[in-house]
N, C-alpha and C. Protein backbone atom coordinates (compact mmCIF):
# COMPACT_ATOMS: atom_id res chain seq x y z
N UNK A 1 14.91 14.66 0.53
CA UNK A 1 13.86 14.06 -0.25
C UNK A 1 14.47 13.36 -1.45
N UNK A 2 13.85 12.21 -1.97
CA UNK A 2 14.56 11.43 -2.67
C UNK A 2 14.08 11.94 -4.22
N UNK A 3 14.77 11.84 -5.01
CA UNK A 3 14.40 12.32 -6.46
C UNK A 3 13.46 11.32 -7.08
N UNK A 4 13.58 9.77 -7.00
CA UNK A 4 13.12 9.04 -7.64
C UNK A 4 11.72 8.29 -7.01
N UNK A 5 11.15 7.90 -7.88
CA UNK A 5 9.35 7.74 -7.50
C UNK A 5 9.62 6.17 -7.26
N UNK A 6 9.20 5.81 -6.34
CA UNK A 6 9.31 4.56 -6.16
C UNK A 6 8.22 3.27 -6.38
N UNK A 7 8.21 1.99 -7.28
CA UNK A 7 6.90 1.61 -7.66
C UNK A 7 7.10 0.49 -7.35
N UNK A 8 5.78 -0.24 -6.80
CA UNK A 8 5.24 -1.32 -5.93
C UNK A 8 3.95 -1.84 -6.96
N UNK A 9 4.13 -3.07 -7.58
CA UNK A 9 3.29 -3.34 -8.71
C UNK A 9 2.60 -2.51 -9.04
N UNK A 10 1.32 -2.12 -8.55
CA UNK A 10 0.39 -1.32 -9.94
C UNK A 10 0.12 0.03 -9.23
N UNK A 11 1.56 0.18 -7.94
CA UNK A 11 1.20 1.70 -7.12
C UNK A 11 2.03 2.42 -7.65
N UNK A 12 2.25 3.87 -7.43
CA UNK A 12 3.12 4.43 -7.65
C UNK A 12 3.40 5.62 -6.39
N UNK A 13 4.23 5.81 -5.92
CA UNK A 13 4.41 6.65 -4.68
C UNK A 13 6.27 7.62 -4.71
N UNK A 14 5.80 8.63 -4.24
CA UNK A 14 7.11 9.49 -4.75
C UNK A 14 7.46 9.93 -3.04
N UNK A 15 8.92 8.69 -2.80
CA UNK A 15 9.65 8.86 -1.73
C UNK A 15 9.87 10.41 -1.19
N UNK A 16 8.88 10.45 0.19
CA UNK A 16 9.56 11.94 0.68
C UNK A 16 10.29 11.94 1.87
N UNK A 17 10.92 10.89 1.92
CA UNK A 17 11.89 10.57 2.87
C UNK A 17 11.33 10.67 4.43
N UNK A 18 12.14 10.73 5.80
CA UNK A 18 11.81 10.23 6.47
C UNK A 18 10.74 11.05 6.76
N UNK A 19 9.37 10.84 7.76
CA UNK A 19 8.77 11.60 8.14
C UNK A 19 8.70 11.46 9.44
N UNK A 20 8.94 12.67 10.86
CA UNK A 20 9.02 12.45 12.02
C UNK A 20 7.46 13.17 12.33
N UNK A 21 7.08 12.46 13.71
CA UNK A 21 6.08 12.94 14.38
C UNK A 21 5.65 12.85 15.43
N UNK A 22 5.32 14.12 16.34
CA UNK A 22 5.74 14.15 18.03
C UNK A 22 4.00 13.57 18.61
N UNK A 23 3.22 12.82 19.08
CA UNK A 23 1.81 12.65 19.88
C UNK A 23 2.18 12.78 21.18
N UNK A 24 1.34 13.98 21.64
CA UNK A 24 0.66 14.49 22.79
C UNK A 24 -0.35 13.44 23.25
N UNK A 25 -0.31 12.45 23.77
CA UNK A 25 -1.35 11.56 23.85
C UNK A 25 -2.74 11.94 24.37
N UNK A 26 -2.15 13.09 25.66
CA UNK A 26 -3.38 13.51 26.54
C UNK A 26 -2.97 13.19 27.61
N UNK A 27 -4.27 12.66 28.57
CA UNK A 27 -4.09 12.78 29.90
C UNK A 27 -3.66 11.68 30.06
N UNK A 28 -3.41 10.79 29.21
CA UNK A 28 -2.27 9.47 29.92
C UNK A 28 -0.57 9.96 30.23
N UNK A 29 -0.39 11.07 29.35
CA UNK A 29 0.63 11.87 29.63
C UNK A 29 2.13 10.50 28.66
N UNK A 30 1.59 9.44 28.15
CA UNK A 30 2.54 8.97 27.35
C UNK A 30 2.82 9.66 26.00
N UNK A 31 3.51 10.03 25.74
CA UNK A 31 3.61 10.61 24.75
C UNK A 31 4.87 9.82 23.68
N UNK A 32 4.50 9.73 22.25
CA UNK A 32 5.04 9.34 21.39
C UNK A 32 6.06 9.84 20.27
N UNK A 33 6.94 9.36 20.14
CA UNK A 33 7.85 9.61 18.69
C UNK A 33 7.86 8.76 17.29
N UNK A 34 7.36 9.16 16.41
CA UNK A 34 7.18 7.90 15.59
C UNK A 34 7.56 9.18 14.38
N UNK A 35 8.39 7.97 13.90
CA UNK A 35 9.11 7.33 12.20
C UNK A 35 8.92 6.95 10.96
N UNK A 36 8.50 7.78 10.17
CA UNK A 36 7.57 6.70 9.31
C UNK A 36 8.38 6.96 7.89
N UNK A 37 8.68 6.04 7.14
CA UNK A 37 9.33 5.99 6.03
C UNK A 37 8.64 5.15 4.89
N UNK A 38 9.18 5.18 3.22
CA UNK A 38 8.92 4.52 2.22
C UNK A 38 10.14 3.32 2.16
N UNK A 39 9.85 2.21 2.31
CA UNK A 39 10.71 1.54 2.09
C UNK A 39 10.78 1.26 0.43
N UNK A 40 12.22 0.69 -0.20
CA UNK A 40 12.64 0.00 -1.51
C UNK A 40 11.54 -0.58 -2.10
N UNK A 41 10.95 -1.30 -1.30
CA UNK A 41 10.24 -2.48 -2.14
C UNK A 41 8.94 -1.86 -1.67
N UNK A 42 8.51 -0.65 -1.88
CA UNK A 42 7.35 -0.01 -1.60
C UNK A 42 6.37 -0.02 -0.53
N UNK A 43 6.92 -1.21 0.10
CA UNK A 43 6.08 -0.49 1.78
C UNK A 43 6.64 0.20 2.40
N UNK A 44 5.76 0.43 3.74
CA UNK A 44 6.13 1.49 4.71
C UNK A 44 6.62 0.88 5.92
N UNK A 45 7.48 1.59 6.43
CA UNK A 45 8.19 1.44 7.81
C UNK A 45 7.84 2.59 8.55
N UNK A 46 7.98 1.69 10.03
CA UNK A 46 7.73 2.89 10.97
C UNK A 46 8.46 2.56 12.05
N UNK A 47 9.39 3.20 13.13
CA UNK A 47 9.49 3.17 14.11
C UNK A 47 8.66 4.29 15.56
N UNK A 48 8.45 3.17 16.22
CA UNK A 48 7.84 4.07 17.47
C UNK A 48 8.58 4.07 19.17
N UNK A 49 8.68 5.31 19.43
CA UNK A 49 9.12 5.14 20.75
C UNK A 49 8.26 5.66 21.83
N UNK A 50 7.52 5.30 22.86
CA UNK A 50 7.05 5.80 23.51
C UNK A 50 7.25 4.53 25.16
N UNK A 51 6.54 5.34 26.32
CA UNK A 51 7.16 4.65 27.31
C UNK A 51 5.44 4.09 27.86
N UNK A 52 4.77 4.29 27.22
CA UNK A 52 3.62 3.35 27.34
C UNK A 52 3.49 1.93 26.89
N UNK A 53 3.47 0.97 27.49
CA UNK A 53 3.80 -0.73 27.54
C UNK A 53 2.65 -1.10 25.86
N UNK A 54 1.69 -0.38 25.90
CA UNK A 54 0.41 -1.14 24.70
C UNK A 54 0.88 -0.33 23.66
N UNK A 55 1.86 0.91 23.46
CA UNK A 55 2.43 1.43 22.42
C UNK A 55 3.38 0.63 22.11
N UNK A 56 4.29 0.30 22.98
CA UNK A 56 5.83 -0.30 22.41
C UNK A 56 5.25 -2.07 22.20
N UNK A 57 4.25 -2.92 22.65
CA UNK A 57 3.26 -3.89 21.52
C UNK A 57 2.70 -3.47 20.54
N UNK A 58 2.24 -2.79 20.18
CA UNK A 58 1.98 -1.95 18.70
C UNK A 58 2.88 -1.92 18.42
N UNK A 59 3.84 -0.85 18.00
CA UNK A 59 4.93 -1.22 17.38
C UNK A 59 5.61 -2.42 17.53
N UNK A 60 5.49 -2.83 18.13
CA UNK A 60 6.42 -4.59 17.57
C UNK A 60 5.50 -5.62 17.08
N UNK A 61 4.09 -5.19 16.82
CA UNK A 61 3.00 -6.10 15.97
C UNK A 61 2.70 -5.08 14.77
N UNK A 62 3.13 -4.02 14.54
CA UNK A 62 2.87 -3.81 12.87
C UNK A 62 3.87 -4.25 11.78
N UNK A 63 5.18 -3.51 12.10
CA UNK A 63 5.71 -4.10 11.37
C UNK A 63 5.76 -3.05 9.96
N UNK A 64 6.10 -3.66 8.62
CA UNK A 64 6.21 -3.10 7.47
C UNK A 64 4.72 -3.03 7.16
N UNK A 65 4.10 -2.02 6.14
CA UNK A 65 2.48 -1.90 5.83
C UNK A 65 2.73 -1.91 4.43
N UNK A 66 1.76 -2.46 3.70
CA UNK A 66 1.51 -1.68 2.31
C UNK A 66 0.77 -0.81 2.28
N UNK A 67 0.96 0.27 1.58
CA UNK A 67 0.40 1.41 1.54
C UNK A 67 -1.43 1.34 1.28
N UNK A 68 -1.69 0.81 0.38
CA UNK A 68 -2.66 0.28 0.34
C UNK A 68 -3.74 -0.61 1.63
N UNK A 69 -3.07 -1.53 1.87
CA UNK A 69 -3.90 -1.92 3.22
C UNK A 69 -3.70 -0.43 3.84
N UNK A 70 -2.99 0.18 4.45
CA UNK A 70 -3.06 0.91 5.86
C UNK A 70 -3.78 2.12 5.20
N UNK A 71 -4.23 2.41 4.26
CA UNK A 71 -5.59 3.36 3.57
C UNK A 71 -6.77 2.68 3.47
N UNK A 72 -6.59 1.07 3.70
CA UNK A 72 -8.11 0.49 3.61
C UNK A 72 -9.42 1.14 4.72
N UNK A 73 -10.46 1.01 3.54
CA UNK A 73 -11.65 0.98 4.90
C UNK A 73 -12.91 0.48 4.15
N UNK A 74 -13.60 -0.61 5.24
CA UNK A 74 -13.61 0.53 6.76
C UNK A 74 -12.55 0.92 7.30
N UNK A 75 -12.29 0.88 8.87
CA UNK A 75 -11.80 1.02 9.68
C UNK A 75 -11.46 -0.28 10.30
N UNK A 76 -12.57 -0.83 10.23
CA UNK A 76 -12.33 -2.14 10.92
C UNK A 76 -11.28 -3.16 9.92
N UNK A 77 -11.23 -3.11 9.13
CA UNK A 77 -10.22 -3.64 7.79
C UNK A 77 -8.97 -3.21 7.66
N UNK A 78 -8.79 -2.50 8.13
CA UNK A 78 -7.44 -1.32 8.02
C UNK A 78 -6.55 -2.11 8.93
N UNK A 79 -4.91 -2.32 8.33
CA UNK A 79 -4.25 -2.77 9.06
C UNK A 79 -3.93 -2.69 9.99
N UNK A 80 -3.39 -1.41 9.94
CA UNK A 80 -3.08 -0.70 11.38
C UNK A 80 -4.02 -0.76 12.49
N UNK A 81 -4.68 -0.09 12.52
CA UNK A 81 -6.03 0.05 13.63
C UNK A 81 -6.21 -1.71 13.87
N UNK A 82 -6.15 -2.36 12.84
CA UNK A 82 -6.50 -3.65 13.30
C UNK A 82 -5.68 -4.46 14.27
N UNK A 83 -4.68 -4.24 13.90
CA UNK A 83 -3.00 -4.10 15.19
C UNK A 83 -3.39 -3.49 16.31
N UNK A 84 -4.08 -1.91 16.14
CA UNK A 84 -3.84 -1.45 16.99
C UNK A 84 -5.62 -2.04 18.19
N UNK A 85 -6.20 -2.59 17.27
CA UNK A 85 -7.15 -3.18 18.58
C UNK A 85 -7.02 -4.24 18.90
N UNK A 86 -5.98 -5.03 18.77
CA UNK A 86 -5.31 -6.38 19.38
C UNK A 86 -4.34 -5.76 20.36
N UNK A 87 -3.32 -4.69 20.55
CA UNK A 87 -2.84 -4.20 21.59
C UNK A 87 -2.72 -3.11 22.33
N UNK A 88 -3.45 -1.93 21.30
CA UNK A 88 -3.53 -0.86 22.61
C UNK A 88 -4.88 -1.05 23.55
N UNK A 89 -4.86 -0.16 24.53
CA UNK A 89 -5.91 -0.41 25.22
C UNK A 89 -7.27 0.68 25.57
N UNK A 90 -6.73 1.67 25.19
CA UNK A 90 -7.87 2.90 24.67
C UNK A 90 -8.00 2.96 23.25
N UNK A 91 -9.76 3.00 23.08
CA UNK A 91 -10.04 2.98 21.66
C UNK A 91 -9.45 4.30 20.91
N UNK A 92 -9.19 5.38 21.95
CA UNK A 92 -9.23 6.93 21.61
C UNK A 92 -7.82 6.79 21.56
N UNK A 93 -6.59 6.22 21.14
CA UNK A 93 -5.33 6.58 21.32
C UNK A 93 -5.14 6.86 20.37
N UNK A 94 -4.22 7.95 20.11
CA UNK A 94 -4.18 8.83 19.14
C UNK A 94 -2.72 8.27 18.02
N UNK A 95 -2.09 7.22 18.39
CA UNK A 95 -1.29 6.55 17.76
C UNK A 95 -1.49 6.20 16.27
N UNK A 96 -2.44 5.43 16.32
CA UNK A 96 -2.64 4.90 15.43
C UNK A 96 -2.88 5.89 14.04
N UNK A 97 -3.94 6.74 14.38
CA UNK A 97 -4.21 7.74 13.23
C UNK A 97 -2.31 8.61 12.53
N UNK A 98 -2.10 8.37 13.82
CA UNK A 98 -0.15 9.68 13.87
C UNK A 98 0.53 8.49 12.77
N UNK A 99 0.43 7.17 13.13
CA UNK A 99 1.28 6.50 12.01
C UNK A 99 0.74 6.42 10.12
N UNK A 100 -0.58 6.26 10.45
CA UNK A 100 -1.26 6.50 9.28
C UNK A 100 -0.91 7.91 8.56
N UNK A 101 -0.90 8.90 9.17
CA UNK A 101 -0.96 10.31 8.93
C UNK A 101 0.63 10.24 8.11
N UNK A 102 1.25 9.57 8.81
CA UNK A 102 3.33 9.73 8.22
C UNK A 102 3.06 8.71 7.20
N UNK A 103 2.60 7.60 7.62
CA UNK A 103 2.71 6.68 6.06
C UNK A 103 2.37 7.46 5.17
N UNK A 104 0.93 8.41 4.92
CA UNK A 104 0.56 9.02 3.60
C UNK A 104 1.52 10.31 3.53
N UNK A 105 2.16 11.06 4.25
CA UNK A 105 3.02 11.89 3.91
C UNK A 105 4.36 11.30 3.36
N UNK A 106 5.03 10.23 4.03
CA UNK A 106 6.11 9.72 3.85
C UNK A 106 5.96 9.02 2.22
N UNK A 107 4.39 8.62 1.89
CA UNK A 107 4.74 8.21 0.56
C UNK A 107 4.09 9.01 -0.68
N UNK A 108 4.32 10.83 0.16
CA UNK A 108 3.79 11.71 -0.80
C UNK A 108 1.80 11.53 -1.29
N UNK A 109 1.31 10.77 -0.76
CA UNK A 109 0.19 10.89 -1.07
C UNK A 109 -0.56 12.27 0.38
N UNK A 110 0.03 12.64 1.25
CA UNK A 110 -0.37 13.84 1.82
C UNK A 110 0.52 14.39 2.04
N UNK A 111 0.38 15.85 2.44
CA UNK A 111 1.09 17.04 3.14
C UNK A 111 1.44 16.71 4.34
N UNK A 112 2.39 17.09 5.34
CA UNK A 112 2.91 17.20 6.08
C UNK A 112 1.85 18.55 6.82
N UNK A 113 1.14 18.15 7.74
CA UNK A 113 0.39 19.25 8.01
C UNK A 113 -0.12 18.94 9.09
N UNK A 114 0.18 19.72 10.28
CA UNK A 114 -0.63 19.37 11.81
C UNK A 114 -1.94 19.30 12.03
N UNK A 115 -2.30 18.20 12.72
CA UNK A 115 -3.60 17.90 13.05
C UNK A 115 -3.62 18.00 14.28
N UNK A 116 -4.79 19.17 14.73
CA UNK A 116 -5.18 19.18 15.99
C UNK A 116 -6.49 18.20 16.73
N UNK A 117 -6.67 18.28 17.87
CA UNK A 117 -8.11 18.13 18.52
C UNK A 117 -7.80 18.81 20.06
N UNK A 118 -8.90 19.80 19.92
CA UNK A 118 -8.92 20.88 21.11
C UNK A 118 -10.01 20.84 21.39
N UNK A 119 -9.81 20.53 23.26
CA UNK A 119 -11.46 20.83 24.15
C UNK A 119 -11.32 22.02 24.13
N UNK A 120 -12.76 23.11 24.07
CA UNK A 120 -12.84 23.91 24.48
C UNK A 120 -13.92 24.49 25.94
């Protein structure tokens, strides 16, 4: 974890270095690895690996985020998700929320803390 708080005009965000995170997708059975970091100049980076074709277009149409857009809402405004309904192809893919979830940990604005969803 990095000692120093890193600031992006009028944000302020305290680098917690890289953040990794495993998605269980479900019954598509693709499952994801994604990367999410604070970059220098205060956005966020992410890398994603997964072997689903509308994941690995998502990741190569987001790109760097500002922290700010990818907390916007609605939903429909929000960068990410907005990426992610130009190329994934289930509304329910659980991607999108997993990169959001590391951007706000990775730039200390959340905990590092598992999120479930269980049929019962």
């Amino acid at each position: 974890m990095s000692e120093s708080p890193t600031n992006s005009s009028d944000t302020f965000f305290l680098d917690q270095g890289k953040v990794i995170l495993h998605v269980d997708s479900g019954v598509c059975r693709f499952d994801a690895h994604i990367e999410c970091w604070l970059n220098e100049d205060g956005t966020l980076g992410s890398a994603i690996k997964s072997n689903c074709p509308h994941v690995k277009e998502f990741a190569e149409a987001l790109g760097s985020c500002d922290m700010m857009a990818a907390m916007k809402m609605p939903f429909s405004e929000n960068q990410v998700y907005m990426v992610g309904g130009r190329t994934l192809r289930h509304s329910t893919c659980p991607v999108p929320m997993a990169v959001l979830k590391g951007f706000e940990a990775a730039s200390g604005l959340a905990l590092k803390r598992t999120v479930t969803v269980t049929f019962k």
